[in-house]
Protein backbone atom coordinates (compact mmCIF):
# COMPACT_ATOMS: atom_id res chain seq x y z
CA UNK A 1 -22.30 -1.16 2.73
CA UNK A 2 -22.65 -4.50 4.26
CA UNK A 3 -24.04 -5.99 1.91
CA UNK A 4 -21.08 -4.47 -0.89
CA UNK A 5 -18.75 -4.81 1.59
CA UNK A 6 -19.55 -8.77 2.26
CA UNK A 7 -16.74 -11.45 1.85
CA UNK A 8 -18.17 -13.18 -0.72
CA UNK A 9 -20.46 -10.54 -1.75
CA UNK A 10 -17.11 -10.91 -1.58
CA UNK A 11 -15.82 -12.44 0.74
CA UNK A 12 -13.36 -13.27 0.31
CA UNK A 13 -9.90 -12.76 0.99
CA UNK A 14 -5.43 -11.81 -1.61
CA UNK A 15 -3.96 -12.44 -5.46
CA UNK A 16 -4.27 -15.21 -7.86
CA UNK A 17 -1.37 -14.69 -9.28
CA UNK A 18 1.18 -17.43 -11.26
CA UNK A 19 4.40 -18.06 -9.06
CA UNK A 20 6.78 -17.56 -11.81
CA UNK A 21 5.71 -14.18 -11.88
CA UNK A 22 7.03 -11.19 -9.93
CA UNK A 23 5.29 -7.90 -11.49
CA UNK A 24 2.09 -7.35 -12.84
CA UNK A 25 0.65 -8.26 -16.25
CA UNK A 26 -0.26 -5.60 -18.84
CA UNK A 27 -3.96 -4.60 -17.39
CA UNK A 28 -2.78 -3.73 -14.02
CA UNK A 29 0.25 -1.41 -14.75
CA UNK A 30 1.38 -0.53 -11.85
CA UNK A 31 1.21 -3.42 -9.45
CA UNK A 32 4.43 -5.10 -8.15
CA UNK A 33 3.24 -8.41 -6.42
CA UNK A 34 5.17 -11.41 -5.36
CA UNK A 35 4.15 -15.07 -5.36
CA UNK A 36 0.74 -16.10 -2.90
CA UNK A 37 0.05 -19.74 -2.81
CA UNK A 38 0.65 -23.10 -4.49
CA UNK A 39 -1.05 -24.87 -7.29
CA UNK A 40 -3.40 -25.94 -4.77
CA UNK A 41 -4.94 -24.60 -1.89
CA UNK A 42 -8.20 -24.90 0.82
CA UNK A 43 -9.06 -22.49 3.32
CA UNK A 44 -11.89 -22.64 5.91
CA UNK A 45 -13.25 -20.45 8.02
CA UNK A 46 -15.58 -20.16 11.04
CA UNK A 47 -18.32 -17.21 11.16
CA UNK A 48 -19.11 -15.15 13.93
CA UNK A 49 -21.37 -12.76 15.15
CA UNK A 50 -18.87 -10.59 16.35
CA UNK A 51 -15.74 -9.72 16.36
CA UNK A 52 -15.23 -11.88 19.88
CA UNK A 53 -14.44 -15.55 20.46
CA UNK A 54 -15.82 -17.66 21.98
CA UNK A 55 -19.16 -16.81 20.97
CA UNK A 56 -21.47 -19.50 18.98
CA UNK A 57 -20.34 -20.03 15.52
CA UNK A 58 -23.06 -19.05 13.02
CA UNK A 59 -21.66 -19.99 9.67
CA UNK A 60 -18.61 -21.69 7.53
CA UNK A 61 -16.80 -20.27 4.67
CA UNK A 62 -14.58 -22.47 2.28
CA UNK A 63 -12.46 -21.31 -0.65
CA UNK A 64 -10.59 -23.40 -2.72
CA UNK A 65 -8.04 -22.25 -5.36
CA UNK A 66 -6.43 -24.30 -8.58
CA UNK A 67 -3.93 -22.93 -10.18
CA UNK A 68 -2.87 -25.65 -12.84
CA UNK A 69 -6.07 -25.35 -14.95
CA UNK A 70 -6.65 -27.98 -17.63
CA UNK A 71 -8.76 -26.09 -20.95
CA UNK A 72 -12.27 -27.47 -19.54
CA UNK A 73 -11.73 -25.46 -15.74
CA UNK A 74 -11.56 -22.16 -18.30
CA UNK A 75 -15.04 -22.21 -18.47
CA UNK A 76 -17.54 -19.99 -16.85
CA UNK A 77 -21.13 -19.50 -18.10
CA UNK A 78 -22.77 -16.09 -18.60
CA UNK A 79 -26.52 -15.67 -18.99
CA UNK A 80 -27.16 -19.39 -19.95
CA UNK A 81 -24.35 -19.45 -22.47
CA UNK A 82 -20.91 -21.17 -21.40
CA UNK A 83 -17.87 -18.44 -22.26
CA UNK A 84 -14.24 -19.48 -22.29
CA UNK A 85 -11.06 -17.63 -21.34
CA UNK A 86 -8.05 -19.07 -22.91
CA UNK A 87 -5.77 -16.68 -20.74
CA UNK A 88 -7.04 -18.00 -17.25
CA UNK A 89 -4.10 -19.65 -14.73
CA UNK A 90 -6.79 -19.39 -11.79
CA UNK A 91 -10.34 -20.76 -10.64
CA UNK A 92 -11.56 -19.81 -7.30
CA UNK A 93 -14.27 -21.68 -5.94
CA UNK A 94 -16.30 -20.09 -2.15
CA UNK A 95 -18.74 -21.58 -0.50
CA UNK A 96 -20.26 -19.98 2.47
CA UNK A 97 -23.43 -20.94 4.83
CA UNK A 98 -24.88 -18.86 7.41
CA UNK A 99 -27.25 -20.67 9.73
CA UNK A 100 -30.77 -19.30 9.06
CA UNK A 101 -29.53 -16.20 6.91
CA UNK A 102 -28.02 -17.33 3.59
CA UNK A 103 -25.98 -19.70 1.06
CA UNK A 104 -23.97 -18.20 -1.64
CA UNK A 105 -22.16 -20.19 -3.68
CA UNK A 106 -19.22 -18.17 -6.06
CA UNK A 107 -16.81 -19.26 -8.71
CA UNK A 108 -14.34 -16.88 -10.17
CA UNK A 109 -11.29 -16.83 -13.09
CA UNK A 110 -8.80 -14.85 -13.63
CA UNK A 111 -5.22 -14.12 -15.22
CA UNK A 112 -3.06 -13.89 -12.62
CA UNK A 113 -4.32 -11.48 -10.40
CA UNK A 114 -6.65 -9.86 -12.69
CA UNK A 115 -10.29 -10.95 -12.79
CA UNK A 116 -12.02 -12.65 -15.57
CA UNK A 117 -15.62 -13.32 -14.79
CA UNK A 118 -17.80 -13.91 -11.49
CA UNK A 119 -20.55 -16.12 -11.11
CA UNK A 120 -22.49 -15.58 -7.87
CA UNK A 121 -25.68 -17.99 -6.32
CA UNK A 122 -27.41 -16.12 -3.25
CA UNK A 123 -29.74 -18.15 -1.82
CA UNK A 124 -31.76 -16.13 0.90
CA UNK A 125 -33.00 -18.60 3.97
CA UNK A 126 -34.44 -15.35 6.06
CA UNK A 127 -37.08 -15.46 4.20
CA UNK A 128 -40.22 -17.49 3.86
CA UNK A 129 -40.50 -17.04 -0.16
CA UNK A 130 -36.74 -16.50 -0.31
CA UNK A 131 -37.56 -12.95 -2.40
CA UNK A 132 -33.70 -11.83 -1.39
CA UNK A 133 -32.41 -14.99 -3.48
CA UNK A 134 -30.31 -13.75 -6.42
CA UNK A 135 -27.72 -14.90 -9.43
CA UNK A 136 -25.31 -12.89 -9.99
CA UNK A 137 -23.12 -13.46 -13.33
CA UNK A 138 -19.98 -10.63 -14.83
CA UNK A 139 -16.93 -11.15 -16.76
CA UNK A 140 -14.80 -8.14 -18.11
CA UNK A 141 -14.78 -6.82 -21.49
CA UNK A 142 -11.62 -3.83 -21.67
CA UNK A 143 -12.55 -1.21 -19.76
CA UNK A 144 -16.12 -2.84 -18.96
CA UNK A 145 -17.63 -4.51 -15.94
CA UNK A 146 -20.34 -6.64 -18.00
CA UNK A 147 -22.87 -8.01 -15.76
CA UNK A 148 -26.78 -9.76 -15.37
CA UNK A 149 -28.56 -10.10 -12.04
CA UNK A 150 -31.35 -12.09 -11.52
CA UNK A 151 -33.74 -12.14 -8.76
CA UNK A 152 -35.85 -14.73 -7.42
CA UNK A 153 -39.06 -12.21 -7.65
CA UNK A 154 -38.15 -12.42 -11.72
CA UNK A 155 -36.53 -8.99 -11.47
CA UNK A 156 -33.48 -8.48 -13.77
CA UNK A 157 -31.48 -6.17 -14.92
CA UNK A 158 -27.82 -5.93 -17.08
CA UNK A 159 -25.21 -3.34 -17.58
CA UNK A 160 -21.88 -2.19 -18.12
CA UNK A 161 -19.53 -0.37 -15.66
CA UNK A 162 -16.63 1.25 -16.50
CA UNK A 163 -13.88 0.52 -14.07
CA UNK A 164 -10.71 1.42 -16.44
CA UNK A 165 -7.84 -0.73 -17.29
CA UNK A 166 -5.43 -0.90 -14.42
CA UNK A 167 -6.11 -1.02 -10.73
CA UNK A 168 -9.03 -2.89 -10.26
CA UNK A 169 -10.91 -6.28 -9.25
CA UNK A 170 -13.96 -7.44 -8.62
CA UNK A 171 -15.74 -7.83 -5.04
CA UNK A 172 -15.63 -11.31 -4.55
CA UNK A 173 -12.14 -10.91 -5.41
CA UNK A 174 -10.94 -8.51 -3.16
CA UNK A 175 -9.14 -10.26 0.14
CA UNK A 176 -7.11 -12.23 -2.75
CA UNK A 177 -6.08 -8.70 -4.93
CA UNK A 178 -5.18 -7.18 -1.43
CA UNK A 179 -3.03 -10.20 -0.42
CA UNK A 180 -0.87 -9.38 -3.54
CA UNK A 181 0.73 -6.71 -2.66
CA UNK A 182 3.45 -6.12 -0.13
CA UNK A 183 2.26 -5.12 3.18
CA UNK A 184 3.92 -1.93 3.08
CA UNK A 185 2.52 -0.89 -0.26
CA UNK A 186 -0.87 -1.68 -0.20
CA UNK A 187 -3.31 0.14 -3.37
CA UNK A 188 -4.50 3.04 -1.96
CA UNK A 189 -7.19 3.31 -4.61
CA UNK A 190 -9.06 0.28 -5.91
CA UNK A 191 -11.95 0.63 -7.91
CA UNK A 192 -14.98 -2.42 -7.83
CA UNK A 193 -18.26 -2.22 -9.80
CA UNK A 194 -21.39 -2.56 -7.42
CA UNK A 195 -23.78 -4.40 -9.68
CA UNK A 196 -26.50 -3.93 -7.11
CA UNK A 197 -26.07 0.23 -7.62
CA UNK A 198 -24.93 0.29 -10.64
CA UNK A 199 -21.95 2.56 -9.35
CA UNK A 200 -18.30 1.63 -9.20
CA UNK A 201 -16.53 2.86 -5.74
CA UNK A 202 -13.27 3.22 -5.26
CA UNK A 203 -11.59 1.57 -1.92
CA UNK A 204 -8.61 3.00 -0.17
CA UNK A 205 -6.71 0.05 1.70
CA UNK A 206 -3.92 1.05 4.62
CA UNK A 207 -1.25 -1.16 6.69
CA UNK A 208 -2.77 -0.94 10.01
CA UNK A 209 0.11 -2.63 11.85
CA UNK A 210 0.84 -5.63 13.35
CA UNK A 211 -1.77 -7.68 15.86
CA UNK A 212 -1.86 -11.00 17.12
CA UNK A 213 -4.56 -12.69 16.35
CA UNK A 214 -6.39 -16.37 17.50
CA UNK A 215 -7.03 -18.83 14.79
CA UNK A 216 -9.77 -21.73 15.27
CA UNK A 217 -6.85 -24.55 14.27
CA UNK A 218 -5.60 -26.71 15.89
CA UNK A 219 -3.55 -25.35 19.30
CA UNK A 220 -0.63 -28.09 18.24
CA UNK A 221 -0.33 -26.38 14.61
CA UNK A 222 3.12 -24.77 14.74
CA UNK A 223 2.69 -21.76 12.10
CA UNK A 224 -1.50 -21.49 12.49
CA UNK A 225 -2.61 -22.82 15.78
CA UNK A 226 -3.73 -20.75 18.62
CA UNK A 227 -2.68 -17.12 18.34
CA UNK A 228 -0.53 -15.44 15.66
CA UNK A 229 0.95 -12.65 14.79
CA UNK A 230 -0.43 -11.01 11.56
CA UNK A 231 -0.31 -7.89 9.43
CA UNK A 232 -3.72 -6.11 9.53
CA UNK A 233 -4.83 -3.97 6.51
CA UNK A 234 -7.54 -1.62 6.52
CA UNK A 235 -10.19 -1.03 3.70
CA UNK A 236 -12.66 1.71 3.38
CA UNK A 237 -14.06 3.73 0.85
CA UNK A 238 -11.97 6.26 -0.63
CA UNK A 239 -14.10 9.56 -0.26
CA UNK A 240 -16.99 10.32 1.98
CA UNK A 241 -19.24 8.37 3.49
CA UNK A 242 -16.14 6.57 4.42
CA UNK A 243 -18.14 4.60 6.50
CA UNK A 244 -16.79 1.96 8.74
CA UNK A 245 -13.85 -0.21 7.65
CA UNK A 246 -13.23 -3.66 7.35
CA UNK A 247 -10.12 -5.53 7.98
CA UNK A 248 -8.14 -8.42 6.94
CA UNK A 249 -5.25 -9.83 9.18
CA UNK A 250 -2.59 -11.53 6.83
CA UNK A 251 0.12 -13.83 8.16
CA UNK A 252 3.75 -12.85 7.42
CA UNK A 253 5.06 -13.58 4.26
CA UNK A 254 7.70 -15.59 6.19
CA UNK A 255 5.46 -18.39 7.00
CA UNK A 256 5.29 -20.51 3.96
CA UNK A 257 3.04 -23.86 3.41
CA UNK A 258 3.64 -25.81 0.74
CA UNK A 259 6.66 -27.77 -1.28
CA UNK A 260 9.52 -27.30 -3.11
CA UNK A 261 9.24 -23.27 -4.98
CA UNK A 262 5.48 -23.58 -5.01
CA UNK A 263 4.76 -22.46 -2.03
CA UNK A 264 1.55 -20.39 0.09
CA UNK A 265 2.11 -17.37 1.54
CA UNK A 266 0.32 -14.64 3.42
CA UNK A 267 -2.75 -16.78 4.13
CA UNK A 268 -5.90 -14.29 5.21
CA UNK A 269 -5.90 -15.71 8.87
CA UNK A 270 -9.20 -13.55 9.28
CA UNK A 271 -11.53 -11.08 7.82
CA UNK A 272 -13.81 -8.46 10.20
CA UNK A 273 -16.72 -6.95 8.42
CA UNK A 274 -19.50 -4.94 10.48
CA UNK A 275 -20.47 -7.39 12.76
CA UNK A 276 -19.44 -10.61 11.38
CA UNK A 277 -15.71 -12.15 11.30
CA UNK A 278 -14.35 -14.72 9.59
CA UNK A 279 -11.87 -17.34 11.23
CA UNK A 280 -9.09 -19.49 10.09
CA UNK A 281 -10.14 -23.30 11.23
CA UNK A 282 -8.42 -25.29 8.84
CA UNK A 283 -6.32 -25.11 5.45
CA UNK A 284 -5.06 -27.55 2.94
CA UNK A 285 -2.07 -26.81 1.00
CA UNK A 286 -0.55 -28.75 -2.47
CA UNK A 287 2.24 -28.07 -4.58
């Protein structure tokens, strides 16, 4: 579960969604969502151990998101070959390190809020011969999660996953598909394709409340710094073994960054899975 479970296995943290849109597009039916961020946006975070600051900092995480795509940021390679897809508005690009454990490096596109294709790079460092090291690449064909991994060992393996038409995203994706929605309607049933089982899951997400919660920025940051309140959702698997959840802690969609009508909202302030969290420590924010 950790490792399906993982931010950027993940990762990461929300919706790429275009901000002259205000309902969903015609592969995810039944999704109202309203607008997330600007044409331009950086978030970084600080890893942890725990769910408990201070305690040493063991990793960073840093996502950046364009969403005024010229034709050549439409391309994403699959198996050696480069594919493009003309109906891409988004490009996600995560970079996470954790000190003695791992790289992984991720780029993903999609329409709006819907993904397009995932390109993963896990690089293990636990490792003397780095045997956990892995590239993992997918795109979506209809109903079809198309994937190839490839292991460092020379192990490989490709496949096809049905996950349907409407209500679903990939796992790298999912912070940014949750962040879509309206805290008080959250999808109770999500459905991601686990390459590594060759299963799709279905997750059940829940509004957990409100909790205040302490951000790494600066303490003189007016809307970030020092503790905030946030709204905390809940994710789990949908049927048994539930498992343990994880959570993500969203800010209110009242606090806005940004200029003019393109604006960021509802920035994932942090993300708790198992034993790890991930911590706000900086953010950069464009029209």
């Amino acid at each position: 579960m950790k490792k399906f479970l993982t931010i950027l296995a993940v990762v990461i943290a929300a919706c790429a969604m275009l901000l002259t849109f205000s309902s969903c597009n015609n592969r995810n039916t039944q999704i109202t969502v309203d607008a997330c961020w600007a044409n331009s946006e950086q978030l970084t975070y600080n890893i942890y151990d725990n769910d408990r600051t201070p305690s040493p900092v063991i990793g960073s995480l840093t996502i950046d998101l364009n969403a005024d795509l010229k034709s050549e940021d439409k391309v994403l390679s699959y198996n050696g070959e480069d594919r493009t897809y003309s109906s891409a508005t988004v490009r996600i690009q995560e970079s996470l390190k954790k000190d003695n454990d791992c790289e992984m490096a991720i780029e993903i596109l999609t329409d709006d809020y819907t993904v397009l294709a995932t390109n993963k790079v896990y690089t293990d460092l636990n490792t003397a011969d780095g045997d956990g090291s892995y590239v993992l690449n997918s795109y979506h064909d209809g109903k079809n999660y198309v994937y190839t991994l490839k292991y460092a060992d020379g192990t490989e393996r490709s496949g096809k996953l049905n996950v349907g038409s409407s209500n679903y995203t990939d796992n790298e994706f999912l912070y940014y598909y949750v962040r879509c929605y309206d805290v008080g309607s959250v999808p109770s049933k999500t459905k991601i394709a686990d390459p590594f089982e060759d299963k799709v899951y279905t997750l059940s997400c829940s509004n957990a409340g409100t909790a205040n919660v302490r951000t790494d920025c600066p303490a003189g940051d007016t809307k970030v710094g020092g503790a905030v309140d946030c709204n905390k959702i809940s994710i789990s698997f949908a049927s048994d073994p539930v498992g343990s959840s994880i959570s993500a802690y969203y800010l209110p969609e009242s606090t806005q960054f940004g200029y003019y009508y393109l604006k960021s909202s509802k920035l994932p302030v942090k993300m708790v899975e198992n034993n790890l969290a991930y911590v706000l420590s900086g953010y950069s924010i464009d029209k």
